[in-house]
C-alpha atoms as a PDB file:
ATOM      1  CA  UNK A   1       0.000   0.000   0.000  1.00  0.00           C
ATOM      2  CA  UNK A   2       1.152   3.481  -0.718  1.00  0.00           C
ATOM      3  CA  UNK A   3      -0.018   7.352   0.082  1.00  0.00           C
ATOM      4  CA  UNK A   4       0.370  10.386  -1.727  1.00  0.00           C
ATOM      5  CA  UNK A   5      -0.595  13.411  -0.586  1.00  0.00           C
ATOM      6  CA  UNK A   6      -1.214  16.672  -3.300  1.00  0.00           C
ATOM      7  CA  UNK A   7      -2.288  20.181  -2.632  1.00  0.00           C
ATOM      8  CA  UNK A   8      -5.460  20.915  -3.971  1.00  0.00           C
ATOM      9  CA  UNK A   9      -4.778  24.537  -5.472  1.00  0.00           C
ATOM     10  CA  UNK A  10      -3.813  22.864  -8.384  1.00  0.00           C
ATOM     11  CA  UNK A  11      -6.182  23.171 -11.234  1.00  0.00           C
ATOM     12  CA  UNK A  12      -6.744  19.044 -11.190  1.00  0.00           C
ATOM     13  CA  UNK A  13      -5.562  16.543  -9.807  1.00  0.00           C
ATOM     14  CA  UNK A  14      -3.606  13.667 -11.660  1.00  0.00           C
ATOM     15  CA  UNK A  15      -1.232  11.108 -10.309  1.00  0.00           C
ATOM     16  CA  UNK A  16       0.728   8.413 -11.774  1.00  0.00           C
ATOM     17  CA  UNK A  17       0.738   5.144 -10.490  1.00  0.00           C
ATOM     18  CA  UNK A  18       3.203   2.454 -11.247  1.00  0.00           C
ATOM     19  CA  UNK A  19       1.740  -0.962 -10.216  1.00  0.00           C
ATOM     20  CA  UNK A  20       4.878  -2.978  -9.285  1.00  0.00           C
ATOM     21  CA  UNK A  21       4.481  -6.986 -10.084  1.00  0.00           C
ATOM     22  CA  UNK A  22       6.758 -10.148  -9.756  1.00  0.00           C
ATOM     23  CA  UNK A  23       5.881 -13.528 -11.620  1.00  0.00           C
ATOM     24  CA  UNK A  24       6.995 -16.445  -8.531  1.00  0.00           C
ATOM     25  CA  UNK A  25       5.858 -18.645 -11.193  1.00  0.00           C
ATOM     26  CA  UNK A  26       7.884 -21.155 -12.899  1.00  0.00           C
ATOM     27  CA  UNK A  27       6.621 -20.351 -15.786  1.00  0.00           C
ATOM     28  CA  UNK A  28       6.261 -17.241 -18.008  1.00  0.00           C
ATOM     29  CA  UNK A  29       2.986 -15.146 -17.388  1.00  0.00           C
ATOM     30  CA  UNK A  30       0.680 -12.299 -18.275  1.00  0.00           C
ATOM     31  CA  UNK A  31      -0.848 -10.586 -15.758  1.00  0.00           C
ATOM     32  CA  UNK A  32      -3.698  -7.895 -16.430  1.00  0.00           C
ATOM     33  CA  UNK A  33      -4.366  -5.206 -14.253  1.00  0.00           C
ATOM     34  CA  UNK A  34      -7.683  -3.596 -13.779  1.00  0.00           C
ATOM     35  CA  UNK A  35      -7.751  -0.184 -11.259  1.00  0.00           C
ATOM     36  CA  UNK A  36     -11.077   0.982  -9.655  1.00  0.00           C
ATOM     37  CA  UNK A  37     -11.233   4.253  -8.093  1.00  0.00           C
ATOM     38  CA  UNK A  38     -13.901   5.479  -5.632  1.00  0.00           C
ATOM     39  CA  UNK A  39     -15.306   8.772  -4.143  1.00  0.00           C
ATOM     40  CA  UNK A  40     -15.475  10.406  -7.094  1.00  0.00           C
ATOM     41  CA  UNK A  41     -11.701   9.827  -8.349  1.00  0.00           C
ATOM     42  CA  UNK A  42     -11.678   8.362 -12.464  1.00  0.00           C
ATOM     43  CA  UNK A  43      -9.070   5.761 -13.941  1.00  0.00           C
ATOM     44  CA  UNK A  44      -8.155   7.740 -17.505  1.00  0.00           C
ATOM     45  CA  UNK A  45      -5.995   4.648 -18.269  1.00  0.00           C
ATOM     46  CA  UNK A  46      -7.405   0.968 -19.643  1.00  0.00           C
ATOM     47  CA  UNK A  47      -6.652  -2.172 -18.281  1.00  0.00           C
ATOM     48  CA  UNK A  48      -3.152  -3.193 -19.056  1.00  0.00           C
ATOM     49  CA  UNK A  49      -1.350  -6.169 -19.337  1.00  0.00           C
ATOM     50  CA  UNK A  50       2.308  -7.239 -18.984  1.00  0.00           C
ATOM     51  CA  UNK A  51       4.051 -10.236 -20.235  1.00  0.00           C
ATOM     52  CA  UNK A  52       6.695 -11.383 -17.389  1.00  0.00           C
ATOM     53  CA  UNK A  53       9.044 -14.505 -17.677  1.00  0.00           C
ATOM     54  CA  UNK A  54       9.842 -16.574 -14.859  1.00  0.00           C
ATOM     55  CA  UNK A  55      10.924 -15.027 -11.397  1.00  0.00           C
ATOM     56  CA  UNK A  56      10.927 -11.723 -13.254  1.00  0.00           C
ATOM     57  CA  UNK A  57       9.766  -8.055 -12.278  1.00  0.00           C
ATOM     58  CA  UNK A  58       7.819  -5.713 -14.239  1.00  0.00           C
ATOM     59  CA  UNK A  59       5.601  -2.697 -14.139  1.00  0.00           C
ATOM     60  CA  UNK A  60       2.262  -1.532 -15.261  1.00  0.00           C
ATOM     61  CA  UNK A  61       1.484   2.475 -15.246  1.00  0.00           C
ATOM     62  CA  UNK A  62      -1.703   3.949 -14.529  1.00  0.00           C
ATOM     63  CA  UNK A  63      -3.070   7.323 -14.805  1.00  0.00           C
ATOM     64  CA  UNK A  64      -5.706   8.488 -11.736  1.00  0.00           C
ATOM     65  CA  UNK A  65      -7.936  11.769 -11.670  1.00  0.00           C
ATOM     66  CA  UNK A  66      -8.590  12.456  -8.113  1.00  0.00           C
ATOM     67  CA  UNK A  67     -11.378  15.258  -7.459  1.00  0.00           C
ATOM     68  CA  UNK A  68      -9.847  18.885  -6.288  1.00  0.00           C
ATOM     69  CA  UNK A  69     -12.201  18.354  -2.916  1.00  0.00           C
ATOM     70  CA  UNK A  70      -9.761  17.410  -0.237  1.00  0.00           C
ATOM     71  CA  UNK A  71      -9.986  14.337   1.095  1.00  0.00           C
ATOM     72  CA  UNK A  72      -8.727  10.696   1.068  1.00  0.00           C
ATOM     73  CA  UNK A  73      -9.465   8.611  -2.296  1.00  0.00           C
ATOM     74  CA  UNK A  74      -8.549   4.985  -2.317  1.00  0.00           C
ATOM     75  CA  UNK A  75      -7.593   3.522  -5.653  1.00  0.00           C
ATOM     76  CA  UNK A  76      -7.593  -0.680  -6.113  1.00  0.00           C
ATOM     77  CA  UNK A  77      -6.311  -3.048  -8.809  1.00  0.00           C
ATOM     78  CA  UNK A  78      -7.549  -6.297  -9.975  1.00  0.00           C
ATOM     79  CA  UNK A  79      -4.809  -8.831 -10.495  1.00  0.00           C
ATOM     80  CA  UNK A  80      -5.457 -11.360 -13.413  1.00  0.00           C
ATOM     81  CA  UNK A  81      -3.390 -13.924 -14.876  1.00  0.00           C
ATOM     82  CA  UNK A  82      -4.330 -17.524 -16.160  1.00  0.00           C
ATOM     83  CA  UNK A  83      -6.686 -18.941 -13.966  1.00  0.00           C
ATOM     84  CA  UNK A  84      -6.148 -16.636 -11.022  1.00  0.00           C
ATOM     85  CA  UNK A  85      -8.433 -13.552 -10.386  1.00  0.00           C
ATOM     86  CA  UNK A  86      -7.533 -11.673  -7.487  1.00  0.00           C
ATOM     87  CA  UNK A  87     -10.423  -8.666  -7.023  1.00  0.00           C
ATOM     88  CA  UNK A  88      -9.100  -5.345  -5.254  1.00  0.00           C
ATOM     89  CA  UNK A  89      -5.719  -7.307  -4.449  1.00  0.00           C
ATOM     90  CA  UNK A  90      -3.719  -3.840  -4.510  1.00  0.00           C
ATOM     91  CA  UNK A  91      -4.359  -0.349  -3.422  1.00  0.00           C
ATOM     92  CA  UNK A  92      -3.091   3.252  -2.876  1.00  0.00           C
ATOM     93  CA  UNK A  93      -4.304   6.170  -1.087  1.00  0.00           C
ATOM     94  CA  UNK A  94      -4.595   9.612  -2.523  1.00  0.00           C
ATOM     95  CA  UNK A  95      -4.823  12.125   0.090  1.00  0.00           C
ATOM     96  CA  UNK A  96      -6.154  15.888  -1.379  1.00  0.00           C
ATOM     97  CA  UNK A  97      -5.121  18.592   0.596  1.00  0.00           C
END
């Protein structure tokens, strides 16, 4: 889990996130990654996927519109990949200022 906080004087509010993910599998893997924001924050990226070979590391980016009303907005991710569906298995916080 991760926080960010961001003034809200700005005109809005976007944040990067980079979705970190490691493939323990013997095998190579895609994984897909779904986000879901709440509270009124938007997900301006799709789903992405990410082709990872055995043991390896990779990343998928996503691009979050949190509202200019300060507060805290929690963002999840769905984790995907042959077989295994794991719903809201990440998240990060977006604090507003």
């Amino acid at each position: 889990r991760s926080t960010h906080c961001i003034s809200s004087a700005a005109s809005d509010v976007y944040k990067r996130q980079e979705i970190r993910l490691i493939n323990h599998s013997p095998k190579q893997r895609i994984f897909k990654v779904t986000p879901h924001c709440y509270q009124g924050a938007k997900v301006l990226s799709e789903p992405s996927s990410t082709k990872l070979r055995s043991r390896a590391e990779g990343a998928v980016k996503v691009k979050i519109q949190a509202p200019r009303v300060p507060g805290v907005y929690i963002i999840t991710a769905d984790i995907e990949s042959e077989g295994m569906h794991f719903r809201e298995w990440i998240e990060t916080i977006i604090e507003v200022e």
